[in-house]
C-alpha atoms as a PDB file:
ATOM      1  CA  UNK A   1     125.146 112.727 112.793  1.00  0.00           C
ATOM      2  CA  UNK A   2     127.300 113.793 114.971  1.00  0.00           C
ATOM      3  CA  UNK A   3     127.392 114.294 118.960  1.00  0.00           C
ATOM      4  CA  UNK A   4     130.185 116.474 120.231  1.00  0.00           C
ATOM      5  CA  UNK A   5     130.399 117.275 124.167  1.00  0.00           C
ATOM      6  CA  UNK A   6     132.996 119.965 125.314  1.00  0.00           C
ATOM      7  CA  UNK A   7     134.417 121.330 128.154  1.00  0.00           C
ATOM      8  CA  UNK A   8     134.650 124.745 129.523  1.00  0.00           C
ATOM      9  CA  UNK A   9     137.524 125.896 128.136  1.00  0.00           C
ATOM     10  CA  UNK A  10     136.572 124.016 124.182  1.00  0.00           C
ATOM     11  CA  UNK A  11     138.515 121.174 125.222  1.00  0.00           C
ATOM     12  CA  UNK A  12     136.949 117.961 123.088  1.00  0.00           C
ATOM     13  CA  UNK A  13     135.068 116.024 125.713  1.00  0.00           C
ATOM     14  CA  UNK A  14     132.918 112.707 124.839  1.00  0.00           C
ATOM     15  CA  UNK A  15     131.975 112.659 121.153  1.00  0.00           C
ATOM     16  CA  UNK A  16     130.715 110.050 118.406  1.00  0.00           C
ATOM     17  CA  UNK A  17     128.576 109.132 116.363  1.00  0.00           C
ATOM     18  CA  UNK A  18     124.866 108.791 116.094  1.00  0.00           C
ATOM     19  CA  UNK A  19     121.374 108.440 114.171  1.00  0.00           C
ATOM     20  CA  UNK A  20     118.632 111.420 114.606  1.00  0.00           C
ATOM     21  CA  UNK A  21     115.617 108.714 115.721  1.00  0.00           C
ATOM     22  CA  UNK A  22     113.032 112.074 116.233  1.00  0.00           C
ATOM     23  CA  UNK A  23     111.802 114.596 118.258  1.00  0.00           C
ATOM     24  CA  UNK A  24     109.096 114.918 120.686  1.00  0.00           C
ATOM     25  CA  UNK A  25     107.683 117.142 122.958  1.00  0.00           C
ATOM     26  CA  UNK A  26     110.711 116.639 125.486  1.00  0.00           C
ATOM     27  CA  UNK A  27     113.456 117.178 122.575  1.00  0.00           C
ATOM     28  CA  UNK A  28     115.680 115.643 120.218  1.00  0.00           C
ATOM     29  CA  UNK A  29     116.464 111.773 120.499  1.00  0.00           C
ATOM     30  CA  UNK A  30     119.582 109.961 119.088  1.00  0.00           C
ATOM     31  CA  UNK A  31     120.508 106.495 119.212  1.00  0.00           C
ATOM     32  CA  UNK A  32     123.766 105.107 119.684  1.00  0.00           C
ATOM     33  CA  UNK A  33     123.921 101.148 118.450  1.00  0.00           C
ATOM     34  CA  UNK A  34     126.533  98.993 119.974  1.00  0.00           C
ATOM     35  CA  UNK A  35     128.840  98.760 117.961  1.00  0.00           C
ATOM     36  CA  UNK A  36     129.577 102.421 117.271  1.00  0.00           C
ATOM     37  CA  UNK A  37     133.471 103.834 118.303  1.00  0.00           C
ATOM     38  CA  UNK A  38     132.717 106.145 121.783  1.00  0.00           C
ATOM     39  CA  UNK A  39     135.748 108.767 121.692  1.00  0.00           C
ATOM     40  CA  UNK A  40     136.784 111.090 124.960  1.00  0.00           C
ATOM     41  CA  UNK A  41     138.385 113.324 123.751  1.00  0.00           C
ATOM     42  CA  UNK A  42     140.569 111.487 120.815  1.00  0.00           C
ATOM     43  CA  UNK A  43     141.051 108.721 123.108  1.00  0.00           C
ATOM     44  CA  UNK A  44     139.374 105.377 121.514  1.00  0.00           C
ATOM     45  CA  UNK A  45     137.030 103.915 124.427  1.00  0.00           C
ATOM     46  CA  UNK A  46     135.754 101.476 122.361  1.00  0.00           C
ATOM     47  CA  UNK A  47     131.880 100.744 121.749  1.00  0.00           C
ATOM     48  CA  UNK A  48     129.267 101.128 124.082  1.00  0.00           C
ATOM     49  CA  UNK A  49     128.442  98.356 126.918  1.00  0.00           C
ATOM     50  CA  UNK A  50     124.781  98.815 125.176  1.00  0.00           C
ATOM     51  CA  UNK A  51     122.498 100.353 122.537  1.00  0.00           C
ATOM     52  CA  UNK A  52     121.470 103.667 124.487  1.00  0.00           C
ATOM     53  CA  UNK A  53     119.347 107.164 122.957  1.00  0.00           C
ATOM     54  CA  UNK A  54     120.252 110.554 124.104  1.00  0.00           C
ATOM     55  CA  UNK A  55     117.741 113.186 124.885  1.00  0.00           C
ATOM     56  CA  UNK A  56     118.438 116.598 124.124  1.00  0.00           C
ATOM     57  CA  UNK A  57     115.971 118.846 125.118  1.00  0.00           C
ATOM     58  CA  UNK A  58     115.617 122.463 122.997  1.00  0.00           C
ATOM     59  CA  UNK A  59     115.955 124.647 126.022  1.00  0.00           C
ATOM     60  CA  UNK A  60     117.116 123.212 129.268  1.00  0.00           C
ATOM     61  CA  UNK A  61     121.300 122.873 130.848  1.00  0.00           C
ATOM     62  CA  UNK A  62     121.235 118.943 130.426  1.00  0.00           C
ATOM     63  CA  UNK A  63     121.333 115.854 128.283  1.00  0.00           C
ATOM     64  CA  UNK A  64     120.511 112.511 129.101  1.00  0.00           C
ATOM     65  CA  UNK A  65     121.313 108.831 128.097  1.00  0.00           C
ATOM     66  CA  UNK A  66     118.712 105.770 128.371  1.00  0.00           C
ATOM     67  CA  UNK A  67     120.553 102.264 128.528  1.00  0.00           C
ATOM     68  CA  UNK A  68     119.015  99.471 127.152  1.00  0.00           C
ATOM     69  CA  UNK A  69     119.461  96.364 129.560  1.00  0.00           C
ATOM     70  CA  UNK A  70     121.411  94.962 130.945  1.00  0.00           C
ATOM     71  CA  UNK A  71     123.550  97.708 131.605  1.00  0.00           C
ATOM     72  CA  UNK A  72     123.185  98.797 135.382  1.00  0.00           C
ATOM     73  CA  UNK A  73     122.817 102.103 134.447  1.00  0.00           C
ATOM     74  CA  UNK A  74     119.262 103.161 133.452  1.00  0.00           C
ATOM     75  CA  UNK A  75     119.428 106.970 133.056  1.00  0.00           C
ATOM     76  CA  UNK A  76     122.920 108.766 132.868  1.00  0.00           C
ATOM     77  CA  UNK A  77     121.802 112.894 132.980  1.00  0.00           C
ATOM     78  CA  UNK A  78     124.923 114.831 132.400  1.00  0.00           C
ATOM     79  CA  UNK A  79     124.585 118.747 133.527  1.00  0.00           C
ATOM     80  CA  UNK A  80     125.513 121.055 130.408  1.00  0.00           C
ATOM     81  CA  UNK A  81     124.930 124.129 128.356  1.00  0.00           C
ATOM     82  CA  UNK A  82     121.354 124.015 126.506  1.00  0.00           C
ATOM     83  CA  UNK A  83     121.880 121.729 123.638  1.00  0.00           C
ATOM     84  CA  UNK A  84     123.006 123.891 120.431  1.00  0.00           C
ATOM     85  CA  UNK A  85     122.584 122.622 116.391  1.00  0.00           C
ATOM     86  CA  UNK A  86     124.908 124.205 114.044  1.00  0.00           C
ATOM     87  CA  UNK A  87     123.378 121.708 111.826  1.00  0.00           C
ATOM     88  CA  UNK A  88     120.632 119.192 111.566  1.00  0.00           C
ATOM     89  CA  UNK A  89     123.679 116.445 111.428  1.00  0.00           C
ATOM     90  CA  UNK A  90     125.512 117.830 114.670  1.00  0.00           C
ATOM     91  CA  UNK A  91     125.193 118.601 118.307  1.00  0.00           C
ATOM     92  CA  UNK A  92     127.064 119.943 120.669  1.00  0.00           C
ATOM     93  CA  UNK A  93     127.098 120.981 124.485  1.00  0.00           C
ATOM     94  CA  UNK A  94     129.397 122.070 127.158  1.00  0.00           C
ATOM     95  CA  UNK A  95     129.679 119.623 130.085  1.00  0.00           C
ATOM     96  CA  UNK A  96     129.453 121.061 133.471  1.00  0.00           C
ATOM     97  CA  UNK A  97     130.423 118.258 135.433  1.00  0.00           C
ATOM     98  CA  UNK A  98     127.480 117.696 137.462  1.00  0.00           C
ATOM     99  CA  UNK A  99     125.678 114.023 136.298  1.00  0.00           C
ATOM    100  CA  UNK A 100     122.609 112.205 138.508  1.00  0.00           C
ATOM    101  CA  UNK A 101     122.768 108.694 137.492  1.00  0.00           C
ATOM    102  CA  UNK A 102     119.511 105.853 138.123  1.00  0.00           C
ATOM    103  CA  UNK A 103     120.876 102.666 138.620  1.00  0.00           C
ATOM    104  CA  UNK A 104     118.452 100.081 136.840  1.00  0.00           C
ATOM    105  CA  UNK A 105     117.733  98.687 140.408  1.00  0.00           C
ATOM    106  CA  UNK A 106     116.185 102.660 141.424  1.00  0.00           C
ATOM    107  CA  UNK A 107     119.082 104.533 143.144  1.00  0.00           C
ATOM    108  CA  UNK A 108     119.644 107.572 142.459  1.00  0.00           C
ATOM    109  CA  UNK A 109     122.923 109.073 142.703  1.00  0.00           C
ATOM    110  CA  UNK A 110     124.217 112.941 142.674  1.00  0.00           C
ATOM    111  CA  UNK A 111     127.913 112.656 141.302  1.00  0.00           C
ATOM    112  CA  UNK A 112     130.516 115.117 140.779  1.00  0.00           C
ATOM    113  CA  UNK A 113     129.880 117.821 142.709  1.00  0.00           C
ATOM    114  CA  UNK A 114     133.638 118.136 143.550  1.00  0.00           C
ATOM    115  CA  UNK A 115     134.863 118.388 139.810  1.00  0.00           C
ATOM    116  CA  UNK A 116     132.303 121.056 139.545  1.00  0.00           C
ATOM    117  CA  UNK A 117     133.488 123.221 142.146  1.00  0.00           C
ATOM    118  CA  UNK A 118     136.827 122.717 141.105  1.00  0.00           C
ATOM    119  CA  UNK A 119     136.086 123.638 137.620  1.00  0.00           C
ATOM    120  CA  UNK A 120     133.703 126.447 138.622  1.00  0.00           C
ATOM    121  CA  UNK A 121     136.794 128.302 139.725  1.00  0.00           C
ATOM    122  CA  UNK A 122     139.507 126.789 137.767  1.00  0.00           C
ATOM    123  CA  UNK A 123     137.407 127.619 134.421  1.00  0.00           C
ATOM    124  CA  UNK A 124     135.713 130.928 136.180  1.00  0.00           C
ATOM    125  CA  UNK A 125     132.280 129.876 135.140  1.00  0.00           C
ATOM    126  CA  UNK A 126     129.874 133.000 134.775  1.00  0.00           C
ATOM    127  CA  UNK A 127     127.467 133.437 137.801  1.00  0.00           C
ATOM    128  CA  UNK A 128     124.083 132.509 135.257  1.00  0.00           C
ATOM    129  CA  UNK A 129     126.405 129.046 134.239  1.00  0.00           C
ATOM    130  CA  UNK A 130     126.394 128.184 137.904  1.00  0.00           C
ATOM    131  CA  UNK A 131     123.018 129.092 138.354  1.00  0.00           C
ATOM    132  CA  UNK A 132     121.509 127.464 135.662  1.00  0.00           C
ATOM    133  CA  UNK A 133     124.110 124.318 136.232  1.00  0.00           C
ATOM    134  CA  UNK A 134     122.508 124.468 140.299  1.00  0.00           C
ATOM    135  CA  UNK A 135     119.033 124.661 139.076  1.00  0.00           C
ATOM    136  CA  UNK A 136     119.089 121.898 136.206  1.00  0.00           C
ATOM    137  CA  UNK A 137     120.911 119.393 138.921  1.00  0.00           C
ATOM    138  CA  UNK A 138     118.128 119.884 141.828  1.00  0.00           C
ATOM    139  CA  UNK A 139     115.659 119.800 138.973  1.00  0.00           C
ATOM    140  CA  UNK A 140     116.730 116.146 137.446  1.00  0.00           C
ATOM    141  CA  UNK A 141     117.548 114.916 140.866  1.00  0.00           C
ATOM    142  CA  UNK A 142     113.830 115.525 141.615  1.00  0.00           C
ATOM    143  CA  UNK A 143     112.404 114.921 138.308  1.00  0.00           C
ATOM    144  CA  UNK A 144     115.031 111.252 138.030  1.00  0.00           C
ATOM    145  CA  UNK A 145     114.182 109.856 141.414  1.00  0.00           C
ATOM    146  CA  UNK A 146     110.074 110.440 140.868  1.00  0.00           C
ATOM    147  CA  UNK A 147     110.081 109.019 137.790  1.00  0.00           C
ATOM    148  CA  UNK A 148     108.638 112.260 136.133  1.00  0.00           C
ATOM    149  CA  UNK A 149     108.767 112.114 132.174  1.00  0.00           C
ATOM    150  CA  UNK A 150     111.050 112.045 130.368  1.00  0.00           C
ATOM    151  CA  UNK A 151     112.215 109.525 132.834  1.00  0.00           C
ATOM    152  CA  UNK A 152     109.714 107.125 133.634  1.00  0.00           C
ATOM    153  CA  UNK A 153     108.511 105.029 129.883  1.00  0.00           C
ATOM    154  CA  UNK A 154     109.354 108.384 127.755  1.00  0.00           C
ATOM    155  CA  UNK A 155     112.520 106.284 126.212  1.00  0.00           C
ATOM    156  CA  UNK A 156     111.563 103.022 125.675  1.00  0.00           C
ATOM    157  CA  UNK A 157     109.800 103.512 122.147  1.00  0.00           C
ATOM    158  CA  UNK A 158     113.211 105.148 121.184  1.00  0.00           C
ATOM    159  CA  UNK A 159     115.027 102.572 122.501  1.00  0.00           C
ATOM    160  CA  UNK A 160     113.216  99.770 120.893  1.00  0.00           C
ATOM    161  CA  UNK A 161     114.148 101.442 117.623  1.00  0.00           C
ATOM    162  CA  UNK A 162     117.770 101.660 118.134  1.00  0.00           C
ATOM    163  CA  UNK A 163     118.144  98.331 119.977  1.00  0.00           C
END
């Protein structure tokens, strides 16, 4: 299938490849093997560091990645327009910049907060896309740093069948 991430304005952001492992009661999950081409953009960037699975949940503003180890990142969440299917062998989102990363050691990190309030007036985004954007970012930072499922052991079942 494929996984297509845009930006505001329809540019082509991050997009590849993946398998449809199943769906749960927190979403969709994909996995992404190793060796599969990662595109930003049209730009080659090669395969990933790891095996990962992306959850994409039916009705929330965000995605996010599980790594398998050893990659330093455990959880990548990236901020973005709920999750739509214009088929059952593609997805596709619109980025909004905003991202909390886990480190596999337990930090937590809020990142690009700048690049969204750049884009938030460069791209005009809608009052409800900030909103919703604001919301879904306090929401994983919480939800990321506690360990609440999906991010505690929700992944690792997924991840043992794509690794």
């Amino acid at each position: 299938m494929r996984v297509t991430y845009r930006k505001y304005d329809g540019s082509l952001h991050w997009n590849h490849t993946a398998v449809r492992l199943g769906e749960d009661g927190y979403g969709v999950w994909v996995g992404i093997g190793g060796d599969v081409p990662m595109f930003r953009g049209a730009d080659d960037q090669g395969p990933p560091k790891t095996p990962f699975v992306i959850l994409m949940p039916r009705d929330a503003w965000w995605t996010a990645s599980f790594n398998a180890e050893p990659h330093r990142t455990e959880i990548y969440c990236d901020i973005t327009t709920v999750p739509q299917w214009p088929s059952t062998d593609e997805v596709t989102m619109i980025d909004l910049d905003l991202d909390v990363r886990r480190r596999r050691w337990g930090a937590v990190e809020l990142l690009d907060e700048d690049e969204f309030a750049a884009h938030r007036v460069k791209y005009d985004y809608p009052a409800d896309v900030v909103a919703a954007a604001e919301a879904s970012f306090a929401w994983l930072a919480t939800a990321v740093r506690n360990r609440t499922e999906p991010f505690d052991v929700a992944s690792h079942e997924w991840l043992a069948r794509i690794g």
